[in-house]
C-alpha atoms as a PDB file:
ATOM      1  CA  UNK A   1     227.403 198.124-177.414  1.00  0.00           C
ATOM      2  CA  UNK A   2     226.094 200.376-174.723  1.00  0.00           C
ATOM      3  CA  UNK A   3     223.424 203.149-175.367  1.00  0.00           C
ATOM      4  CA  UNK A   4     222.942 206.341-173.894  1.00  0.00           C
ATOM      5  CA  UNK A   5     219.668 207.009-173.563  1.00  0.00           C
ATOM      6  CA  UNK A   6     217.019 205.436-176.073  1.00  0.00           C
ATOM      7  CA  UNK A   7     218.295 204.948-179.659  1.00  0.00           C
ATOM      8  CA  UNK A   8     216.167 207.005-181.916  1.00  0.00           C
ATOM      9  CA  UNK A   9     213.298 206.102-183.741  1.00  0.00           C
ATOM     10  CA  UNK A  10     211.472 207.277-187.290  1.00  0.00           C
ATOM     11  CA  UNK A  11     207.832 208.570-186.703  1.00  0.00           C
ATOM     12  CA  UNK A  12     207.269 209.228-189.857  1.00  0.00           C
ATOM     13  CA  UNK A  13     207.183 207.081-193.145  1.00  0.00           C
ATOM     14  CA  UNK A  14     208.605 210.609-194.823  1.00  0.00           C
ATOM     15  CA  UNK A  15     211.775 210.849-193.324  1.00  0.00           C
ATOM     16  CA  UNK A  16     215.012 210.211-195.372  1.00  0.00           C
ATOM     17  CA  UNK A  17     216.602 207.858-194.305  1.00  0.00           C
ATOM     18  CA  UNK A  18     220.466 208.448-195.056  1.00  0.00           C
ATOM     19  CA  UNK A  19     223.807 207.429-193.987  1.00  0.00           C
ATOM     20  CA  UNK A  20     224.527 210.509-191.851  1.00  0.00           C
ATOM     21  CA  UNK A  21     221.196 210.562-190.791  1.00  0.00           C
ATOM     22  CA  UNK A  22     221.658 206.695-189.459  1.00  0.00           C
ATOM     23  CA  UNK A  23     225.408 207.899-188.791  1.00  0.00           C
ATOM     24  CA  UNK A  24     224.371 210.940-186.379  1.00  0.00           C
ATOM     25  CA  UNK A  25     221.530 208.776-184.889  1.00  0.00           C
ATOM     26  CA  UNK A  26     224.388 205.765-183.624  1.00  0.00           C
ATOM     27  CA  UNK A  27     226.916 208.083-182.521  1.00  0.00           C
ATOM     28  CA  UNK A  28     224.631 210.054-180.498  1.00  0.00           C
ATOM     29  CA  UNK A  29     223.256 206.851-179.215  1.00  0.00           C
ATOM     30  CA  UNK A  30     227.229 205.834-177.763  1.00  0.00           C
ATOM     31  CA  UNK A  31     229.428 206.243-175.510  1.00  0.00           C
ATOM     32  CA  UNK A  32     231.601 209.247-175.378  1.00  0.00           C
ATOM     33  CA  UNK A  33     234.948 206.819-175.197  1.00  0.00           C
ATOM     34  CA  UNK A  34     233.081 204.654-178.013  1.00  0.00           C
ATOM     35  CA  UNK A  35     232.129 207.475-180.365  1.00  0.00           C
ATOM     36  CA  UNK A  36     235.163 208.971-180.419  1.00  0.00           C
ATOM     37  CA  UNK A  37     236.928 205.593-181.091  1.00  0.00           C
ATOM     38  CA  UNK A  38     234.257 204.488-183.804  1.00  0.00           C
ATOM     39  CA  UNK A  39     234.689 208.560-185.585  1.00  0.00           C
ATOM     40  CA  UNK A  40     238.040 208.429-185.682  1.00  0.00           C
ATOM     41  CA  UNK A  41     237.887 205.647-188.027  1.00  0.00           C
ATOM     42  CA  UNK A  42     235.296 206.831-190.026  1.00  0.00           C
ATOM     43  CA  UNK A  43     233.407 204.115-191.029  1.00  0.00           C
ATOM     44  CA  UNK A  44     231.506 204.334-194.206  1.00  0.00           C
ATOM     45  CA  UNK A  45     228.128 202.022-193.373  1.00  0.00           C
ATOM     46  CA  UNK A  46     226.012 201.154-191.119  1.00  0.00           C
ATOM     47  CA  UNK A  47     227.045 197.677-190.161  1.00  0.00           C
ATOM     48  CA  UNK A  48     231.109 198.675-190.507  1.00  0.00           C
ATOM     49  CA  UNK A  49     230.127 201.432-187.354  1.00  0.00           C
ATOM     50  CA  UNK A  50     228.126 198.829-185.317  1.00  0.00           C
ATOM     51  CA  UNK A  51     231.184 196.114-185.622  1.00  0.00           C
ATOM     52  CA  UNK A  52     233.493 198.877-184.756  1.00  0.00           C
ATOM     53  CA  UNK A  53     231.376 199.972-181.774  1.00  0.00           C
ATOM     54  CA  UNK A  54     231.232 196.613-180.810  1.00  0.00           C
ATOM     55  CA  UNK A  55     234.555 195.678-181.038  1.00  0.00           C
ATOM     56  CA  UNK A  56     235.505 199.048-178.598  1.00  0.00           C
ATOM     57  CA  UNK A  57     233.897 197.720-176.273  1.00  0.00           C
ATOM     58  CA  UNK A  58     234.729 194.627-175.732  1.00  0.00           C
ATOM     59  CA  UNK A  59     238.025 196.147-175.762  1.00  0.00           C
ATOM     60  CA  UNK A  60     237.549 198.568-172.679  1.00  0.00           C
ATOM     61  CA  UNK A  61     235.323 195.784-171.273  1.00  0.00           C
ATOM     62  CA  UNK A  62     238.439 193.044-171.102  1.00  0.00           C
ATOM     63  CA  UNK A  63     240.876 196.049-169.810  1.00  0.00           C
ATOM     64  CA  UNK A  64     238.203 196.771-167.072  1.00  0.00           C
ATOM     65  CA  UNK A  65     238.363 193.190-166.239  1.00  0.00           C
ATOM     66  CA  UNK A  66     242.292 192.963-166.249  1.00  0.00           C
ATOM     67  CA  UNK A  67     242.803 196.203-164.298  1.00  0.00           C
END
């Protein structure tokens, strides 16, 4: 999937790491079109957000080649 930017990154051995914190780190990370698409279905790990966000864009990437 394509990243905006630089995907974020722990400094610190203190920081929590939770799902919303790995959750608001990804969809920051996307796409506008992809992280709307990948919220709407509200995925509920990690890995299930990632496929998603994967599978969106090889979606709009084989419409982009058909149009």
């Amino acid at each position: 999937y394509h990243l905006e930017g630089e995907a974020p990154t722990l400094v610190s051995k203190e920081v929590e790491i939770t799902w919303a914190n790995l959750k608001e780190g990804l969809y920051a990370s996307l796409k506008e079109h992809l992280r709307v698409d990948v919220q709407a279905l509200k995925p509920t790990s990690l890995s299930a957000a990632v496929g998603l966000a994967r599978l969106y864009e090889a979606k709009y990437h084989s419409q982009q080649l058909v149009s």
